[in-house]
PDB file of N, CA and C in Angstrom:
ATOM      1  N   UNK A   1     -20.192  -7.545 -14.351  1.00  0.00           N
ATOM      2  CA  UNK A   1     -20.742  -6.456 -13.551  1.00  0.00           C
ATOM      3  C   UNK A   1     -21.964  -6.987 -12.813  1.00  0.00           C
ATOM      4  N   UNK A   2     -21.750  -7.022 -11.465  1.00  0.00           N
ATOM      5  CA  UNK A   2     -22.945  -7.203 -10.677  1.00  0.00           C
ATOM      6  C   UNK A   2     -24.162  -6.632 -10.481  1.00  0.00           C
ATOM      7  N   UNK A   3     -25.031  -6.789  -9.971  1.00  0.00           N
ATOM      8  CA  UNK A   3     -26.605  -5.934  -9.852  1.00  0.00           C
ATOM      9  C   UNK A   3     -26.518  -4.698  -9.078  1.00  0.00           C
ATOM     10  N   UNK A   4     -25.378  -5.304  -8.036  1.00  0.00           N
ATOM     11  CA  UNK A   4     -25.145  -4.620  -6.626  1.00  0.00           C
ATOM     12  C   UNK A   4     -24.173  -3.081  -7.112  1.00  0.00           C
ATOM     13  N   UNK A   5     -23.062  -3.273  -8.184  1.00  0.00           N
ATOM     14  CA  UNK A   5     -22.462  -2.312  -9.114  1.00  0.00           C
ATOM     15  C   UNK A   5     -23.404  -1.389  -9.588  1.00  0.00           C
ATOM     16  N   UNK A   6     -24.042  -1.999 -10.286  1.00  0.00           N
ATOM     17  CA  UNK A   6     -25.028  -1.078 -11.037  1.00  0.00           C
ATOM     18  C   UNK A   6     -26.076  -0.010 -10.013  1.00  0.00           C
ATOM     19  N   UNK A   7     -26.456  -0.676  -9.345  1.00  0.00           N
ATOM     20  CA  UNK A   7     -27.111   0.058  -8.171  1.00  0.00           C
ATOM     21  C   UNK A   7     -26.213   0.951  -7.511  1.00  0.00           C
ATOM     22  N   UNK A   8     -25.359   0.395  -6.947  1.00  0.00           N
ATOM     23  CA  UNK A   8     -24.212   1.723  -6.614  1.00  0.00           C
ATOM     24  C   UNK A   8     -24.355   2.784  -7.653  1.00  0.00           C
ATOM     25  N   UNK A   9     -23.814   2.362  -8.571  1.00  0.00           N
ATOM     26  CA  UNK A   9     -23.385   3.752  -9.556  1.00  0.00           C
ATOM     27  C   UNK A   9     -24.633   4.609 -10.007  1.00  0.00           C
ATOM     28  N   UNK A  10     -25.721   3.640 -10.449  1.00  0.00           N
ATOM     29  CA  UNK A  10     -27.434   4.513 -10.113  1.00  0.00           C
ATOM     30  C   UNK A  10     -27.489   5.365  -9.123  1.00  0.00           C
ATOM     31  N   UNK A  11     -26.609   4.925  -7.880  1.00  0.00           N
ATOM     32  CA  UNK A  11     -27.200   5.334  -6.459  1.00  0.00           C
ATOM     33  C   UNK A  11     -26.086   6.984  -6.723  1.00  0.00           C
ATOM     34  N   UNK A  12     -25.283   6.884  -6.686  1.00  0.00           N
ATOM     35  CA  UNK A  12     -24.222   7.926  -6.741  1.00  0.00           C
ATOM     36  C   UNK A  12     -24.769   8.932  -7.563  1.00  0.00           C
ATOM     37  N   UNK A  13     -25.106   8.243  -9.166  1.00  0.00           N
ATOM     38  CA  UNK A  13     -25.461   9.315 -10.071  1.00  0.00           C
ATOM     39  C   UNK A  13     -26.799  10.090  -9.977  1.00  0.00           C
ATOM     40  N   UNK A  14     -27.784   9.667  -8.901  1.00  0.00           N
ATOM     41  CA  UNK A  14     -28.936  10.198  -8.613  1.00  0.00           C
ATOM     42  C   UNK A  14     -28.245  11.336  -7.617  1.00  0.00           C
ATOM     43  N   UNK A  15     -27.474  10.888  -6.354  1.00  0.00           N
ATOM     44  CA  UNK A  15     -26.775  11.694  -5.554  1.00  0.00           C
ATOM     45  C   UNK A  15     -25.926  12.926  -6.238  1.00  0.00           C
ATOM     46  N   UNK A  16     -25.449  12.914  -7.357  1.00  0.00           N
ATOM     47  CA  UNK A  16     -24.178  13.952  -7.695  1.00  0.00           C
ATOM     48  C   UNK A  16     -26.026  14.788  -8.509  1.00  0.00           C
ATOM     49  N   UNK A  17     -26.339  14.347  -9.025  1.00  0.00           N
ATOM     50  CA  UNK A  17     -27.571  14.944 -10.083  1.00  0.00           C
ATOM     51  C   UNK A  17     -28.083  16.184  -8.747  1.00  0.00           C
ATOM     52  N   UNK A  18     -28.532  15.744  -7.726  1.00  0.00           N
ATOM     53  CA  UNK A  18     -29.523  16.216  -6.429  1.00  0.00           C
ATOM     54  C   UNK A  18     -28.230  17.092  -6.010  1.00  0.00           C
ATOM     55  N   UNK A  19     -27.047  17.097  -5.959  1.00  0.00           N
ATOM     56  CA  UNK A  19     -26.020  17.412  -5.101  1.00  0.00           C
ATOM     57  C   UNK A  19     -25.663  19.171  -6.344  1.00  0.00           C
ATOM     58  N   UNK A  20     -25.711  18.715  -7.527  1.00  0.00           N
ATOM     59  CA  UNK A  20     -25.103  19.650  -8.867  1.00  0.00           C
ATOM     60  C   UNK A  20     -26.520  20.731  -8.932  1.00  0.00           C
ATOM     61  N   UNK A  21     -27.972  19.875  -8.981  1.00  0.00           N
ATOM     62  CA  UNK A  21     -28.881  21.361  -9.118  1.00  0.00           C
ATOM     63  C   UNK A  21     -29.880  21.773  -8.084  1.00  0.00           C
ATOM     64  N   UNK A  22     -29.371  21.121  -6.850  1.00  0.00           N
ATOM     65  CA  UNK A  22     -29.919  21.991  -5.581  1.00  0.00           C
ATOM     66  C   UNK A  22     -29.720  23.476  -5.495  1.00  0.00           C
ATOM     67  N   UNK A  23     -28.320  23.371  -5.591  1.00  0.00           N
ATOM     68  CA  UNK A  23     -28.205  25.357  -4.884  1.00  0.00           C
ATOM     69  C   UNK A  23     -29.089  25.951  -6.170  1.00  0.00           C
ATOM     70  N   UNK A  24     -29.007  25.785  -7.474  1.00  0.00           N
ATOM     71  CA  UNK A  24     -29.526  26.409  -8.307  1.00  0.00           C
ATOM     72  C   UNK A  24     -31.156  26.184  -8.104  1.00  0.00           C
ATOM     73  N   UNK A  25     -31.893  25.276  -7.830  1.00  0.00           N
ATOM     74  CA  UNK A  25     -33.260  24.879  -7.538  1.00  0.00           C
ATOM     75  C   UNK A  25     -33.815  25.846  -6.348  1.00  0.00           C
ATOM     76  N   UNK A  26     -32.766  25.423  -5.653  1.00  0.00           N
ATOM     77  CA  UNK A  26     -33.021  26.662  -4.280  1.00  0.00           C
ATOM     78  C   UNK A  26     -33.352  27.753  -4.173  1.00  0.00           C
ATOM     79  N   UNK A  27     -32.248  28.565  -5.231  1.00  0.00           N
ATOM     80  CA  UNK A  27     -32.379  29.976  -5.386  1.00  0.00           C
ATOM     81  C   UNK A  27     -33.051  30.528  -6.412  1.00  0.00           C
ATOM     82  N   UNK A  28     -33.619  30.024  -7.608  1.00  0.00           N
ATOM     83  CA  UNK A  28     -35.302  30.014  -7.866  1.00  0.00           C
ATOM     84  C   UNK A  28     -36.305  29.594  -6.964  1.00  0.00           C
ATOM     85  N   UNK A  29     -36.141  28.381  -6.198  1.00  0.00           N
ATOM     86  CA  UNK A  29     -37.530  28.357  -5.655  1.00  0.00           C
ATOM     87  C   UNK A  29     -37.354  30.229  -4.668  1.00  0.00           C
ATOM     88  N   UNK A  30     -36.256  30.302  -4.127  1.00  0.00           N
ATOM     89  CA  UNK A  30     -36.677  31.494  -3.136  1.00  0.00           C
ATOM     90  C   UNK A  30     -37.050  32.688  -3.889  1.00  0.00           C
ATOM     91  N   UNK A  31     -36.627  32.678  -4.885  1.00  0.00           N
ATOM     92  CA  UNK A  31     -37.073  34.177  -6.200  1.00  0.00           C
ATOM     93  C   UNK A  31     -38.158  33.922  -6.157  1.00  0.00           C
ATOM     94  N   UNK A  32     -38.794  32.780  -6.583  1.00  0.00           N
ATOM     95  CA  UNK A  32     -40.350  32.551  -7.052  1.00  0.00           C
ATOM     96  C   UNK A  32     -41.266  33.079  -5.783  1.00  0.00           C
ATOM     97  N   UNK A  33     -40.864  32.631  -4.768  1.00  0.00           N
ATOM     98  CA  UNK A  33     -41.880  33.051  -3.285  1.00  0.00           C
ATOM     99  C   UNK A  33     -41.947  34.500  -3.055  1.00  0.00           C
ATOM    100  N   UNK A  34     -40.812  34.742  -3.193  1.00  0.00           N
ATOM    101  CA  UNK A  34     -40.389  36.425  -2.857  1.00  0.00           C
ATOM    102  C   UNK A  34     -41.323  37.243  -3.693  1.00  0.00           C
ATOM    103  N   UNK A  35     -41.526  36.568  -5.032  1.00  0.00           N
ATOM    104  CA  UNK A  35     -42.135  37.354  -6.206  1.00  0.00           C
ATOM    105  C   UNK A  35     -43.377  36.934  -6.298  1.00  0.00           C
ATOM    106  N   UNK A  36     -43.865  35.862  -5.767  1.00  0.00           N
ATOM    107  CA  UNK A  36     -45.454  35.683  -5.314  1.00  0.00           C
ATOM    108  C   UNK A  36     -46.055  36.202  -4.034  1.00  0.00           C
ATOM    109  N   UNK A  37     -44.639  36.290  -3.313  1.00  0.00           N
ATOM    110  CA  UNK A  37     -45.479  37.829  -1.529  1.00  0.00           C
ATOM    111  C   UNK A  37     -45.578  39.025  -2.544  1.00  0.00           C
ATOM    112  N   UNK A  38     -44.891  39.475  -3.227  1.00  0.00           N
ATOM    113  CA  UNK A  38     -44.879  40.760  -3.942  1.00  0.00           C
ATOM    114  C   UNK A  38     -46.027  40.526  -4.555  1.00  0.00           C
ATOM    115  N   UNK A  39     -46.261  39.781  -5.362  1.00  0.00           N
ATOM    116  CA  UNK A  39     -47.534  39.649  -6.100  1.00  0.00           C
ATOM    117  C   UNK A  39     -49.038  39.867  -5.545  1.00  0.00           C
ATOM    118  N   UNK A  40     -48.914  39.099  -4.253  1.00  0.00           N
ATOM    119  CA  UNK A  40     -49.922  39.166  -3.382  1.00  0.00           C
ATOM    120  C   UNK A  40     -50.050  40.067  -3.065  1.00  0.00           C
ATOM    121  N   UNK A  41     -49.003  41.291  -2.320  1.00  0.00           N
ATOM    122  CA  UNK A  41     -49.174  42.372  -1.312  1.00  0.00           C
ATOM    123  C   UNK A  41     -49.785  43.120  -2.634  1.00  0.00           C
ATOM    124  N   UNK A  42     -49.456  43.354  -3.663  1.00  0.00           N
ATOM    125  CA  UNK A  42     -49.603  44.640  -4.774  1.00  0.00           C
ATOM    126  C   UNK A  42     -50.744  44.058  -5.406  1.00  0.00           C
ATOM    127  N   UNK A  43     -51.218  42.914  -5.593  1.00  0.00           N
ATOM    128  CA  UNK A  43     -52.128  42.577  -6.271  1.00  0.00           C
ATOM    129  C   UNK A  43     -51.788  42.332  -7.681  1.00  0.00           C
ATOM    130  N   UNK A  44     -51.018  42.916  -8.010  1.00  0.00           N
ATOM    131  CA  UNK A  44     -50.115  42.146  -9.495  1.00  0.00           C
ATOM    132  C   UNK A  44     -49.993  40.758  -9.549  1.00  0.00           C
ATOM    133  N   UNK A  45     -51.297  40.285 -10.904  1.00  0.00           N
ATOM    134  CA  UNK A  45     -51.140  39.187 -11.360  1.00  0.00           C
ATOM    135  C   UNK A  45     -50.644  38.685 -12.844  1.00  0.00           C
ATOM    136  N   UNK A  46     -49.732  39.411 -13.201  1.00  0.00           N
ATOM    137  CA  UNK A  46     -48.790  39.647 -14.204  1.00  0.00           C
ATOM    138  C   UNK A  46     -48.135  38.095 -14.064  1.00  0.00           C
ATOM    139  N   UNK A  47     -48.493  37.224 -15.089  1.00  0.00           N
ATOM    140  CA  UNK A  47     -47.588  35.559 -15.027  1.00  0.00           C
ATOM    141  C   UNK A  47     -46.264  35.532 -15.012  1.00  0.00           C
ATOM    142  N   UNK A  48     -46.034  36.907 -16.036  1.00  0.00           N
ATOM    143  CA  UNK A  48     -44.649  36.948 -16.597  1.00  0.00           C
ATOM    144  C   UNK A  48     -43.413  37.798 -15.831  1.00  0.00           C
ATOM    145  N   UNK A  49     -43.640  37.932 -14.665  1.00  0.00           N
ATOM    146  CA  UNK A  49     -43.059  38.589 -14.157  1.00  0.00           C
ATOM    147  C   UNK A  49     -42.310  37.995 -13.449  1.00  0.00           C
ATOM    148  N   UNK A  50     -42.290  36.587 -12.841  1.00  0.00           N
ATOM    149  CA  UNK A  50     -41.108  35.494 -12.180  1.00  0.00           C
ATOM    150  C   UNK A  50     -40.128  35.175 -13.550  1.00  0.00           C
ATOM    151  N   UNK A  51     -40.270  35.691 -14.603  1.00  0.00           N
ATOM    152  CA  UNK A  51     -39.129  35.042 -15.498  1.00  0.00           C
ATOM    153  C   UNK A  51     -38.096  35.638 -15.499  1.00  0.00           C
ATOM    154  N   UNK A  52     -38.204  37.122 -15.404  1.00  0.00           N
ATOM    155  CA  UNK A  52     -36.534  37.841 -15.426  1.00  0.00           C
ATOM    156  C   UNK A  52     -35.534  37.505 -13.981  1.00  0.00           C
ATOM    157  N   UNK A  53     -36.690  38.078 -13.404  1.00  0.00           N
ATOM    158  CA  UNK A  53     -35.688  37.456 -12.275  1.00  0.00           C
ATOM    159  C   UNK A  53     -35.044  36.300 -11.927  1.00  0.00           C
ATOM    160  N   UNK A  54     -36.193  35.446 -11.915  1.00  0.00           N
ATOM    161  CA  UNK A  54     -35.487  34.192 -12.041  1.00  0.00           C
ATOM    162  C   UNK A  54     -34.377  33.781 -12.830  1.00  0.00           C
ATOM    163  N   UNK A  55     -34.364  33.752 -14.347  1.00  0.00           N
ATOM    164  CA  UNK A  55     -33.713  34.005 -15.342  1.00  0.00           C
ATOM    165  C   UNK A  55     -31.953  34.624 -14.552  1.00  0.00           C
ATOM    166  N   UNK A  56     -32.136  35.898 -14.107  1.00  0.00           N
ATOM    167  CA  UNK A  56     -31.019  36.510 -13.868  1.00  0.00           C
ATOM    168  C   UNK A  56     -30.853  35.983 -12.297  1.00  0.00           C
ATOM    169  N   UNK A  57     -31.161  35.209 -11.265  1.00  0.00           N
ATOM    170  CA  UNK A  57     -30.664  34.435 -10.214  1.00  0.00           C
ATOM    171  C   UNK A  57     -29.854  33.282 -10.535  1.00  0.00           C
ATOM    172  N   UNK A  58     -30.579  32.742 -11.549  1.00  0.00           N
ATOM    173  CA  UNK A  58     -29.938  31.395 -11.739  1.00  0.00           C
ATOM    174  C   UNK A  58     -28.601  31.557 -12.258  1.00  0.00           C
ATOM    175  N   UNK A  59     -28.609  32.579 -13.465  1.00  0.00           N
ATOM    176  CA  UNK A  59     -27.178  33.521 -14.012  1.00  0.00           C
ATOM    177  C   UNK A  59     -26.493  33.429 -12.633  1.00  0.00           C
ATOM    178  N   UNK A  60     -26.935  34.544 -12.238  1.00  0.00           N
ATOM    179  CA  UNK A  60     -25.853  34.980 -11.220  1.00  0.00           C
ATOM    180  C   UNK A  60     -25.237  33.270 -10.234  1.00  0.00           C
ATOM    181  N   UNK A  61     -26.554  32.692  -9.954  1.00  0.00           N
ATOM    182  CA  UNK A  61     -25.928  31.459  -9.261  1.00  0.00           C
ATOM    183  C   UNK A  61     -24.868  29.852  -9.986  1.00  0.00           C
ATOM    184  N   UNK A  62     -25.169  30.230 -11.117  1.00  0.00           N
ATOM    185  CA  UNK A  62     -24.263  29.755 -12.303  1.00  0.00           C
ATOM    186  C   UNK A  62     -22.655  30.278 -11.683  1.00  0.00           C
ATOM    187  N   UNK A  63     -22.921  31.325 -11.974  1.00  0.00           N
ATOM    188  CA  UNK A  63     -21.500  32.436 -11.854  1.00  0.00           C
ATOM    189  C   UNK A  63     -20.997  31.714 -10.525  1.00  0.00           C
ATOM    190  N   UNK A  64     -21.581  31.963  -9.213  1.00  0.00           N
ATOM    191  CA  UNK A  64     -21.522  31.833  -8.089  1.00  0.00           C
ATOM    192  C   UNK A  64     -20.698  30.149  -7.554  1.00  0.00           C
ATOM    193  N   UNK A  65     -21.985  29.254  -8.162  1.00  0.00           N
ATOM    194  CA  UNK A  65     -21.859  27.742  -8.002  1.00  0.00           C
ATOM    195  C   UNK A  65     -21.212  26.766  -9.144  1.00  0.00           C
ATOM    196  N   UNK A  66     -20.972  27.690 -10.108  1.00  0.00           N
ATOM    197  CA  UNK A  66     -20.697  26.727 -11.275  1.00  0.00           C
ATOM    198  C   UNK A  66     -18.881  26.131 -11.017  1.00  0.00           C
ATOM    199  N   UNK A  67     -18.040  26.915 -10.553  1.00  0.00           N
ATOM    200  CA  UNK A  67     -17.109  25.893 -10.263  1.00  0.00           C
ATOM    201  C   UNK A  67     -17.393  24.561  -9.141  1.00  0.00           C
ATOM    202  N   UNK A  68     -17.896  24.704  -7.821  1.00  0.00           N
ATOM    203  CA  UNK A  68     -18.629  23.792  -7.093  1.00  0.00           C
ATOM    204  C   UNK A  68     -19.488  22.573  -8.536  1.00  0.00           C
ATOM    205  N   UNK A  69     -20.603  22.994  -9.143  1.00  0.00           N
ATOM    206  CA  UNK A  69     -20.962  22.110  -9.763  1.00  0.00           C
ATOM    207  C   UNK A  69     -19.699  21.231 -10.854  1.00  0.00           C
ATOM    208  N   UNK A  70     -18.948  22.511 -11.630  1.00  0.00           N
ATOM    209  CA  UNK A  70     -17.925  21.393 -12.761  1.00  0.00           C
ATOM    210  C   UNK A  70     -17.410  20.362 -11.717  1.00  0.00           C
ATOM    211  N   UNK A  71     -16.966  20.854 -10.407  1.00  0.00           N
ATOM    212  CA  UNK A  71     -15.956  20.096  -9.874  1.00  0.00           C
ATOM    213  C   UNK A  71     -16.258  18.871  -9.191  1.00  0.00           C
ATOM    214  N   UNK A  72     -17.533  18.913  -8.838  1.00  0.00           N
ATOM    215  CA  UNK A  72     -18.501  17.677  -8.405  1.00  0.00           C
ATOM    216  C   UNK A  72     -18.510  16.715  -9.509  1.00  0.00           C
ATOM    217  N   UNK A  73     -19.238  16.970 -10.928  1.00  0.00           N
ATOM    218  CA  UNK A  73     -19.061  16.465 -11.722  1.00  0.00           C
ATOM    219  C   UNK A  73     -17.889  15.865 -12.571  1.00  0.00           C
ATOM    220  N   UNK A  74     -16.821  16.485 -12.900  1.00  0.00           N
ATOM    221  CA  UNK A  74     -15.830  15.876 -13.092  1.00  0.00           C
ATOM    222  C   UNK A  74     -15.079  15.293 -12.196  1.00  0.00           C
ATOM    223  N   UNK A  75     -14.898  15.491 -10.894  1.00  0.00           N
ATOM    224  CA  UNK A  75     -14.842  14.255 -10.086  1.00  0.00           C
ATOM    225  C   UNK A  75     -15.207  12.500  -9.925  1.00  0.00           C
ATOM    226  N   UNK A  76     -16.986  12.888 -10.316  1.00  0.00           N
ATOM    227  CA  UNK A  76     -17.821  11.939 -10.407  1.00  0.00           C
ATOM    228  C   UNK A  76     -17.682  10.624 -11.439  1.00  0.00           C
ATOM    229  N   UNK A  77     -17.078  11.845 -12.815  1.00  0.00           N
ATOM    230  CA  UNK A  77     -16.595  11.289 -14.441  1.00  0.00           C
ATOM    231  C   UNK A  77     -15.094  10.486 -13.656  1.00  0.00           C
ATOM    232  N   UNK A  78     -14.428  11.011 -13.550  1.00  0.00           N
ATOM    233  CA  UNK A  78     -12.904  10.594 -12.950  1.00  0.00           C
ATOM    234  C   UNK A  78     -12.780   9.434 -12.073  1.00  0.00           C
ATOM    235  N   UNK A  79     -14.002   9.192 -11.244  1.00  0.00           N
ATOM    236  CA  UNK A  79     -13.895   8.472 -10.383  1.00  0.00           C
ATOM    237  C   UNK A  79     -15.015   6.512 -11.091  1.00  0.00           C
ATOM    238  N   UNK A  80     -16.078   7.376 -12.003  1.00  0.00           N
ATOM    239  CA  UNK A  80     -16.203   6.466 -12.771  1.00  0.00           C
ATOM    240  C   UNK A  80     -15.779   5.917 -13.958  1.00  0.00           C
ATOM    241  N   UNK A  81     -14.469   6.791 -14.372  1.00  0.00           N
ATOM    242  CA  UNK A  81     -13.331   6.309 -15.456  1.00  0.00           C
ATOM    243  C   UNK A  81     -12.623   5.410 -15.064  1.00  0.00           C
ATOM    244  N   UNK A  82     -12.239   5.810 -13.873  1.00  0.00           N
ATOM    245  CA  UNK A  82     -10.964   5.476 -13.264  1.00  0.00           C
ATOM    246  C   UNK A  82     -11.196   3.914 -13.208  1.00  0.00           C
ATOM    247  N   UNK A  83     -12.580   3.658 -12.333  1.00  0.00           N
ATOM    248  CA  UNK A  83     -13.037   2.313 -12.088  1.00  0.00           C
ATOM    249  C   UNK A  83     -13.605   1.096 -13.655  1.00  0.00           C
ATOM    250  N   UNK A  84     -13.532   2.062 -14.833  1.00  0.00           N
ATOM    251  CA  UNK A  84     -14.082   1.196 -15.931  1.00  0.00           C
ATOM    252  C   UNK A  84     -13.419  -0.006 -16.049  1.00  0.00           C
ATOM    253  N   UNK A  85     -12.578  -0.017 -15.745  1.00  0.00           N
ATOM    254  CA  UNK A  85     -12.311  -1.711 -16.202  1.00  0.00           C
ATOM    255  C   UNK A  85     -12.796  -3.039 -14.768  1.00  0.00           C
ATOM    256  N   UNK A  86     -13.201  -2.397 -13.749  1.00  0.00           N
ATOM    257  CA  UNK A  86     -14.088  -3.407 -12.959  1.00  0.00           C
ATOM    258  C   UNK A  86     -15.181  -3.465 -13.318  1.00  0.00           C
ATOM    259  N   UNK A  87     -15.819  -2.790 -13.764  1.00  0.00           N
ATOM    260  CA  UNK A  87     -17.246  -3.108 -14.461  1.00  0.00           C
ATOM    261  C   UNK A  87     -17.345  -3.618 -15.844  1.00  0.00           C
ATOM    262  N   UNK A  88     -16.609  -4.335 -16.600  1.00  0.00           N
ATOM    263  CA  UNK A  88     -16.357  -4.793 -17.597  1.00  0.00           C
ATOM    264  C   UNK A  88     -16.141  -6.310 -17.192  1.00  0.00           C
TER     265      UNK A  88
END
């Protein structure tokens, strides 16, 4: 196994990682803002109040994205199975 292998497959598995918890990163970061203008306009400085929601976005975006994510990922597994015996 070459240097140049290994770097590939580093390179990919950083890519599928960034590719699997973006949409979910996303749609907390936008809960969190939404719920810090709210915070601001009302003056509510309650800490605990970005957790439910958030909590129940990410749910719902689970629900939403989670076939997209299995299918990225087991792709990723499949495609670095497939190749195990060149890296050996």
């Amino acid at each position: 196994m070459t240097t140049e292998a290994v770097i590939n497959i580093a390179t990919e598995t950083i890519w599928t990682i960034i590719e699997v918890s973006a949409p979910l990163l996303l749609l907390s970061l936008v809960v969190g803002l939404i719920i810090s203008i709210f915070q601001t306009v009302t003056s509510i400085q309650e800490q605990t109040l970005t957790f439910i929601p958030k909590i129940l976005v990410i749910f719902l975006g689970m629900l939403i994205f989670g076939s997209f994510m299995l299918d990225t990922i087991v792709s990723f597994m499949q495609e670095l199975w497939s190749n195990f015996g060149a890296y050996l």
